[in-house]
C-alpha atoms as a PDB file:
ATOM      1  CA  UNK A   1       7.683  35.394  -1.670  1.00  0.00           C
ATOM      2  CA  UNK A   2      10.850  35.076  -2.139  1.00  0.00           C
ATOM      3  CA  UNK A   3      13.073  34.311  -5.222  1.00  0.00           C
ATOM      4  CA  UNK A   4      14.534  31.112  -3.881  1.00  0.00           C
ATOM      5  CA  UNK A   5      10.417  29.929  -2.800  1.00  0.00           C
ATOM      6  CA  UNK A   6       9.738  31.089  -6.084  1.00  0.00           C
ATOM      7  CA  UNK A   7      12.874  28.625  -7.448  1.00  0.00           C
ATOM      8  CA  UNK A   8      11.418  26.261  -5.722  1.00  0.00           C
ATOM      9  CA  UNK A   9       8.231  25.736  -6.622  1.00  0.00           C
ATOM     10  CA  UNK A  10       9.263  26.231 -10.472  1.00  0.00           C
ATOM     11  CA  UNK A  11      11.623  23.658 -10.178  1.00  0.00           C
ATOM     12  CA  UNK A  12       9.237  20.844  -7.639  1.00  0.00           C
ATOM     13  CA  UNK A  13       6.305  20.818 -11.115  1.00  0.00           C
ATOM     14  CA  UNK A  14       9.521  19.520 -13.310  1.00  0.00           C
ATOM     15  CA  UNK A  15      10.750  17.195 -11.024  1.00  0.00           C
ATOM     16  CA  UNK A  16       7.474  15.794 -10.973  1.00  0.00           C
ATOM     17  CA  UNK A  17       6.866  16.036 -14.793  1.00  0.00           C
ATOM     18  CA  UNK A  18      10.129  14.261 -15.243  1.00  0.00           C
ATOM     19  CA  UNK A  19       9.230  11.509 -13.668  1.00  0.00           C
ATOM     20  CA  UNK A  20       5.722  11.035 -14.694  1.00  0.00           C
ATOM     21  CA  UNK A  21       7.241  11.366 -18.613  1.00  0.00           C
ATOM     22  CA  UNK A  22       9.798   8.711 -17.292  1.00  0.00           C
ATOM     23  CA  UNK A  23       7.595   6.049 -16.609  1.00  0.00           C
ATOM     24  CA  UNK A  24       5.130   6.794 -19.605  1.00  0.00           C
ATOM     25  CA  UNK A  25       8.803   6.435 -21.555  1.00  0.00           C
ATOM     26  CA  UNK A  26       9.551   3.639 -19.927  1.00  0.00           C
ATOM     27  CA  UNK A  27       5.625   1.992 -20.682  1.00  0.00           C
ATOM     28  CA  UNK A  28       6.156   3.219 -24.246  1.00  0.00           C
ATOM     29  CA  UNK A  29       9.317   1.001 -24.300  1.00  0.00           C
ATOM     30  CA  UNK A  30       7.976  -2.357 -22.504  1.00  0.00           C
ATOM     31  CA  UNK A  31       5.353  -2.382 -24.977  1.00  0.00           C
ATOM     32  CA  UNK A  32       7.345  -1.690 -27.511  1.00  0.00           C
ATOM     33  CA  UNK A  33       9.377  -4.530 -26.344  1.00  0.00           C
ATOM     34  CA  UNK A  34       6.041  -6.574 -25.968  1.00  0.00           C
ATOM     35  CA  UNK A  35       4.920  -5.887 -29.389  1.00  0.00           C
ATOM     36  CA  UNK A  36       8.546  -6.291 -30.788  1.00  0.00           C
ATOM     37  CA  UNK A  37       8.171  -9.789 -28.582  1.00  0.00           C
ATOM     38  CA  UNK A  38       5.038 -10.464 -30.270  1.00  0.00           C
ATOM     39  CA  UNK A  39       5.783 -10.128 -33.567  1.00  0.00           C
ATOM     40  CA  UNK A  40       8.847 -11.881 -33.362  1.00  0.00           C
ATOM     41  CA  UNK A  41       7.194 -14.907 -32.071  1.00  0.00           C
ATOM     42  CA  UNK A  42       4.659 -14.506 -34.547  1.00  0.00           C
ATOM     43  CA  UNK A  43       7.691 -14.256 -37.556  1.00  0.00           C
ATOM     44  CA  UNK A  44       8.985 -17.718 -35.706  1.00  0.00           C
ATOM     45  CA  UNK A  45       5.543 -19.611 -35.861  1.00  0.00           C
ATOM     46  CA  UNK A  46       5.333 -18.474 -39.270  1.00  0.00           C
ATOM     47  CA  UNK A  47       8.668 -19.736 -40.197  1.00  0.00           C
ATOM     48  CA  UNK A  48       7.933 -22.964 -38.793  1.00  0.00           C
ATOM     49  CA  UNK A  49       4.710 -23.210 -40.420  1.00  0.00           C
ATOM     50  CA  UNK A  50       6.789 -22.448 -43.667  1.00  0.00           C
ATOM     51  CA  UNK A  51       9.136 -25.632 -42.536  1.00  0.00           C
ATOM     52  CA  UNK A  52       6.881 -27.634 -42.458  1.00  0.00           C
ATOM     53  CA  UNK A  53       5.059 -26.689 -45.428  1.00  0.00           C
ATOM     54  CA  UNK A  54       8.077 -26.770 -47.315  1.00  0.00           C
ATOM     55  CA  UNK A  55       8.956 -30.176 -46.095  1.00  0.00           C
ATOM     56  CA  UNK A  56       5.703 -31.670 -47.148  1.00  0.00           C
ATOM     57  CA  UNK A  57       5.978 -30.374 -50.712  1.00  0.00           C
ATOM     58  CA  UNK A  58       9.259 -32.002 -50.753  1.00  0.00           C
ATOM     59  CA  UNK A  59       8.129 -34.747 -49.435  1.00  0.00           C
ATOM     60  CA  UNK A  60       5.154 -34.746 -52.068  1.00  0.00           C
ATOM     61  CA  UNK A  61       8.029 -34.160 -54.833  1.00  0.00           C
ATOM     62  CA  UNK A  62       9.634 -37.214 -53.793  1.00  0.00           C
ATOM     63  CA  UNK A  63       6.746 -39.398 -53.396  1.00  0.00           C
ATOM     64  CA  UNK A  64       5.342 -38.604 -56.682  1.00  0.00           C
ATOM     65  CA  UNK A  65       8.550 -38.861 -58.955  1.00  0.00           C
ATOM     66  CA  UNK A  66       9.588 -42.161 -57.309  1.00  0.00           C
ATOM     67  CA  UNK A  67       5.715 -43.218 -58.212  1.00  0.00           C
ATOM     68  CA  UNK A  68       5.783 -42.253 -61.454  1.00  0.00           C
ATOM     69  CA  UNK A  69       9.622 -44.172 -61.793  1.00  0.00           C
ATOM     70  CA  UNK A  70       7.303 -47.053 -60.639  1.00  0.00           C
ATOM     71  CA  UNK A  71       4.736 -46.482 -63.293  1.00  0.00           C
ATOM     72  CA  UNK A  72       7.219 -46.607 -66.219  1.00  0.00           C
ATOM     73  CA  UNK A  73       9.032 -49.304 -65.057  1.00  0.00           C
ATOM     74  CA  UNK A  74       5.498 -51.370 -65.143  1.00  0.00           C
ATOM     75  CA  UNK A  75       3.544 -49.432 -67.815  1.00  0.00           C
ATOM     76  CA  UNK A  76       4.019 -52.501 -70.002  1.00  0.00           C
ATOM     77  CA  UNK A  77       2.950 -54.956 -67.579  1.00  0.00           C
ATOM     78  CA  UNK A  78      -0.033 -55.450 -70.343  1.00  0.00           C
ATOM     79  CA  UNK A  79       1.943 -56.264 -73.273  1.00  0.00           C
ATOM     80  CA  UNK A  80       4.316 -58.096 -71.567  1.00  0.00           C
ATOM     81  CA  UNK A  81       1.522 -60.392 -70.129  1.00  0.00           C
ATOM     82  CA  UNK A  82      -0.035 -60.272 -73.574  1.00  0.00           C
ATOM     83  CA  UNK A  83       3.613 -62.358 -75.252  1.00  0.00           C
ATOM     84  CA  UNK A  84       4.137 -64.511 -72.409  1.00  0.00           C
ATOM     85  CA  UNK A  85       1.987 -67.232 -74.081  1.00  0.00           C
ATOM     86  CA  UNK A  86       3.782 -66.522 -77.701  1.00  0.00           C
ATOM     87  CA  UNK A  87       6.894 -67.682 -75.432  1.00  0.00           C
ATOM     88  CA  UNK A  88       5.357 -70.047 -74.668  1.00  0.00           C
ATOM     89  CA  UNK A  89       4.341 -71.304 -77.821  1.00  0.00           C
ATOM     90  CA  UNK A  90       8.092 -70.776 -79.314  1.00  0.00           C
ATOM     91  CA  UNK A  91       9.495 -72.880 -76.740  1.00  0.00           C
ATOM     92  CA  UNK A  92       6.687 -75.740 -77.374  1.00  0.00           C
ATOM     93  CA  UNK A  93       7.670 -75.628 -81.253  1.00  0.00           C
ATOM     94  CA  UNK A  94      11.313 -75.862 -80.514  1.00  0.00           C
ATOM     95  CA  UNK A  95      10.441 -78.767 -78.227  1.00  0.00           C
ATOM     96  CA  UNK A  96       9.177 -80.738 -81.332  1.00  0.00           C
ATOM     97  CA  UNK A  97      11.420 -79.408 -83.974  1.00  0.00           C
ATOM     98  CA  UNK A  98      14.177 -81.000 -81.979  1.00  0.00           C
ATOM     99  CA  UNK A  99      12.930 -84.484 -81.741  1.00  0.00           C
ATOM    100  CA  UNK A 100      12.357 -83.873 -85.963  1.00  0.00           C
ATOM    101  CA  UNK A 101      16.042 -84.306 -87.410  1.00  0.00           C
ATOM    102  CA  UNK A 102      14.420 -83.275 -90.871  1.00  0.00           C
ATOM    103  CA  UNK A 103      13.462 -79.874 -90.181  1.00  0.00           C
ATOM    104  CA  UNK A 104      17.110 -78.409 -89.537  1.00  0.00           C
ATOM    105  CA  UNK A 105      16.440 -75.342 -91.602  1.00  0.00           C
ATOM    106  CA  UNK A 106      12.936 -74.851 -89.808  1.00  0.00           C
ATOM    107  CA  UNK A 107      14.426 -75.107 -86.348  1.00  0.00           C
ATOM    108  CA  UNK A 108      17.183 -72.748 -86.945  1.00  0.00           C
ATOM    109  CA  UNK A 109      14.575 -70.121 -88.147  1.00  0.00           C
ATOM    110  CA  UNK A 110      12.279 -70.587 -85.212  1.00  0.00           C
ATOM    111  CA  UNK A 111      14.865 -70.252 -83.018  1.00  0.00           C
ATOM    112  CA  UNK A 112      16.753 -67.333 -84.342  1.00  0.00           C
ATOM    113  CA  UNK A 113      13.113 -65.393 -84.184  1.00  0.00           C
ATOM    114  CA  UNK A 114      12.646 -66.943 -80.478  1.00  0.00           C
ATOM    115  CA  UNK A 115      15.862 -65.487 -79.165  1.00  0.00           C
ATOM    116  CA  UNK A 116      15.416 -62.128 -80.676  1.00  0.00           C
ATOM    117  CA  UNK A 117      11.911 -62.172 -79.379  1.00  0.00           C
ATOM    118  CA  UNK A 118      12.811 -63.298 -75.827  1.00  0.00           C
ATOM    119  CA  UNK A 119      16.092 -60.622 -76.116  1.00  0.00           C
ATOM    120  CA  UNK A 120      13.688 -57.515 -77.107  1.00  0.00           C
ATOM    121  CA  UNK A 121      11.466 -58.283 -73.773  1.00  0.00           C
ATOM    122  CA  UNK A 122      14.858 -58.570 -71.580  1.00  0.00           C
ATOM    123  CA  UNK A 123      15.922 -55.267 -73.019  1.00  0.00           C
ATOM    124  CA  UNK A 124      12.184 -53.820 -71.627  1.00  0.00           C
ATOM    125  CA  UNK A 125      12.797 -55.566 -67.889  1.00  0.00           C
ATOM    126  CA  UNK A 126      11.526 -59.384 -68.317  1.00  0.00           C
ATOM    127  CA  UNK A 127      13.619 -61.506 -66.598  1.00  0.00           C
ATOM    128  CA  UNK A 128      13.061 -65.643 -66.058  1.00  0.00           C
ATOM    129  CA  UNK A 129      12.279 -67.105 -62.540  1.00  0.00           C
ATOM    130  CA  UNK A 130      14.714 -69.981 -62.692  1.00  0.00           C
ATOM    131  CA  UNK A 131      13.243 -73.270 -61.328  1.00  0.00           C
ATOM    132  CA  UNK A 132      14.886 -76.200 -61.369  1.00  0.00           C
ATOM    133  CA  UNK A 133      13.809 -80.207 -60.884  1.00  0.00           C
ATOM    134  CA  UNK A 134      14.831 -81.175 -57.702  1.00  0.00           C
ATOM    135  CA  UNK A 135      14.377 -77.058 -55.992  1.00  0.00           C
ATOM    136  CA  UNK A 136      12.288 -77.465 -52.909  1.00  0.00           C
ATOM    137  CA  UNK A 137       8.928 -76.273 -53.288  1.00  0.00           C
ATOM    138  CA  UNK A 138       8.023 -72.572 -52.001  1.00  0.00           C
ATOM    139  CA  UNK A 139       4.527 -71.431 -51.986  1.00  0.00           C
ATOM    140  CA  UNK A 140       5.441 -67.626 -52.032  1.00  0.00           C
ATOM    141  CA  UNK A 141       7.500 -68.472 -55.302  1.00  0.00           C
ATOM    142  CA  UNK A 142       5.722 -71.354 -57.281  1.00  0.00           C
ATOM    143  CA  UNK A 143       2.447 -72.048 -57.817  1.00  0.00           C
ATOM    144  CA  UNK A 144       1.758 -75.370 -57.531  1.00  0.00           C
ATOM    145  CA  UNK A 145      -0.499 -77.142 -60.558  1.00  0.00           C
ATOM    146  CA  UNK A 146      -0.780 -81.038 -58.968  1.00  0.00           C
ATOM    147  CA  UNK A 147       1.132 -83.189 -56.928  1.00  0.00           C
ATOM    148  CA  UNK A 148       2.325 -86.539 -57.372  1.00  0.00           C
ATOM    149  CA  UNK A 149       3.710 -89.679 -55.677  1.00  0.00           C
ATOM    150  CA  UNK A 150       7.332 -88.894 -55.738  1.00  0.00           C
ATOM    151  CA  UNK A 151       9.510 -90.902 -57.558  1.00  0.00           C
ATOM    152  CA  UNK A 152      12.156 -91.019 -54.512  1.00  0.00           C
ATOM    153  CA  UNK A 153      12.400 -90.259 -50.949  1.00  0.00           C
ATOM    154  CA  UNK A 154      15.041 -87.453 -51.848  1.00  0.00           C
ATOM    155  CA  UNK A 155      11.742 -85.923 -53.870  1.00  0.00           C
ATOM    156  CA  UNK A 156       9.177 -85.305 -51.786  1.00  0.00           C
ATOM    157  CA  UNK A 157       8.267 -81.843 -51.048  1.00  0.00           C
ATOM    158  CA  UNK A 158      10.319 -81.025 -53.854  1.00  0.00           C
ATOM    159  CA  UNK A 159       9.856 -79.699 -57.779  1.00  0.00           C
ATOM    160  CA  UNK A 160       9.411 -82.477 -60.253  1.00  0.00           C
ATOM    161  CA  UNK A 161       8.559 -80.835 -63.241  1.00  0.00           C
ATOM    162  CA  UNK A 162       7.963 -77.172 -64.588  1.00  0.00           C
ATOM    163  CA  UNK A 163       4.630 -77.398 -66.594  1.00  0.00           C
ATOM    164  CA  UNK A 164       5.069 -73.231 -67.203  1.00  0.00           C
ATOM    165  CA  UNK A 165       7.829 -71.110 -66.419  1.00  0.00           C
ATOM    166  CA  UNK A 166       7.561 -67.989 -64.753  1.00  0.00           C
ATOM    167  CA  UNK A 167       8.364 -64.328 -65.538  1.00  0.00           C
ATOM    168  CA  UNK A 168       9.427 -60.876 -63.612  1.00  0.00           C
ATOM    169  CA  UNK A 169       9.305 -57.531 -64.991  1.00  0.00           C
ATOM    170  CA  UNK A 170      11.456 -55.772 -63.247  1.00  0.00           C
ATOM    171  CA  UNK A 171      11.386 -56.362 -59.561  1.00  0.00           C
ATOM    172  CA  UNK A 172       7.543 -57.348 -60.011  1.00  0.00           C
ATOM    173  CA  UNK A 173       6.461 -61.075 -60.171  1.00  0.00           C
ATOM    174  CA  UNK A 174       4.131 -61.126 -62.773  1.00  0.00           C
ATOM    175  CA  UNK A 175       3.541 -64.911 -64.039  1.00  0.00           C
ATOM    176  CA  UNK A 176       4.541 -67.490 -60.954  1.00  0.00           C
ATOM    177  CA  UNK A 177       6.317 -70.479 -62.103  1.00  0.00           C
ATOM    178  CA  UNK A 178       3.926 -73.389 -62.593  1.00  0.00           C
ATOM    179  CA  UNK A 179       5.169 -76.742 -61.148  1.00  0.00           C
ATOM    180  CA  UNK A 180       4.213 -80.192 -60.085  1.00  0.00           C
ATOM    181  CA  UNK A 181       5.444 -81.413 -56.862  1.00  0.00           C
ATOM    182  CA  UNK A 182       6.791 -85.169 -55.211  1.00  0.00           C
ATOM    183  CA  UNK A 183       3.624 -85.744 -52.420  1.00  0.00           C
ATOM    184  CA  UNK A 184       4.808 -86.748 -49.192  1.00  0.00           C
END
């Protein structure tokens, strides 16, 4: 043989090599790529998941803080319904110390203890439903206790008398107004 057949063949094998080591390169690299691929869309899903997760907890954070807000602001509900008849009670005795022009001193007393009473439960959220004679009955925002004939057309349907007023603590009605209606 000669040098140049020799050449030859040395230099076919390489060619041949080369391009087999090519395309196991270029394998290497498309699942390289493929992998790489996977775990990227793997490290998205997982972000998401953390997203989300995230978001609930937040979510949670809110939910729970405006529920405990909630709680505080009604926490007393108990006590409060617990005075509402001492109220009460004040605002009967003041009734009759009025129509007794004798008991001045007494009246002044009861009052003065009535107000600071009534201002201490403000201060904690109770508030008055105001109901008037004459307001036109509402059964989400009375409750009625009788009815009776109405004493004029302009009447009926309508509050005649508050037999027990109500209360709200907060935004939360907790003693309805108690009234007697004018029947139809």
């Amino acid at each position: 043989m000669s040098k140049k057949n020799k050449d030859k063949k040395v230099e076919e094998p390489q060619v041949e090599e080369n391009s087999t080591t090519t395309a196991e390169a270029i394998k290497e690299e498309s699942e390289k790529i493929s992998a790489e691929a996977q775990l990227q869309d793997q490290l998205a899903a997982e972000k998401d998941k953390f997203m989300r997760l995230f978001a609930e907890f937040e979510n949670y954070k809110k939910r729970t803080n405006k529920e405990r807000i909630e709680l505080f602001k009604t926490a007393s509900e108990g006590v409060m319904l617990a005075m509402l008849p001492v109220l009460d009670d004040f605002e009967r005795a003041l009734m009759h110390i009025e129509e007794d022009k004798e008991a001045e001193e007494l009246r002044k007393g009861v009052l003065l203890i009535y107000n600071k009473l009534l201002t201490t439960l403000e201060q904690k959220g109770l508030s008055k439903i105001e109901v008037n004679k004459g307001d036109t009955f509402n059964a989400d925002d009375h409750e009625a206790v009788t009815q009776i004939p109405a004493p004029s057309e302009d009447l009926k349907g309508k509050v005649i008398d508050v037999v027990e007023r109500g209360y709200r603590l907060g935004d939360k009605v907790i003693r309805f107004p108690k009234v007697v209606i004018g029947q139809a």
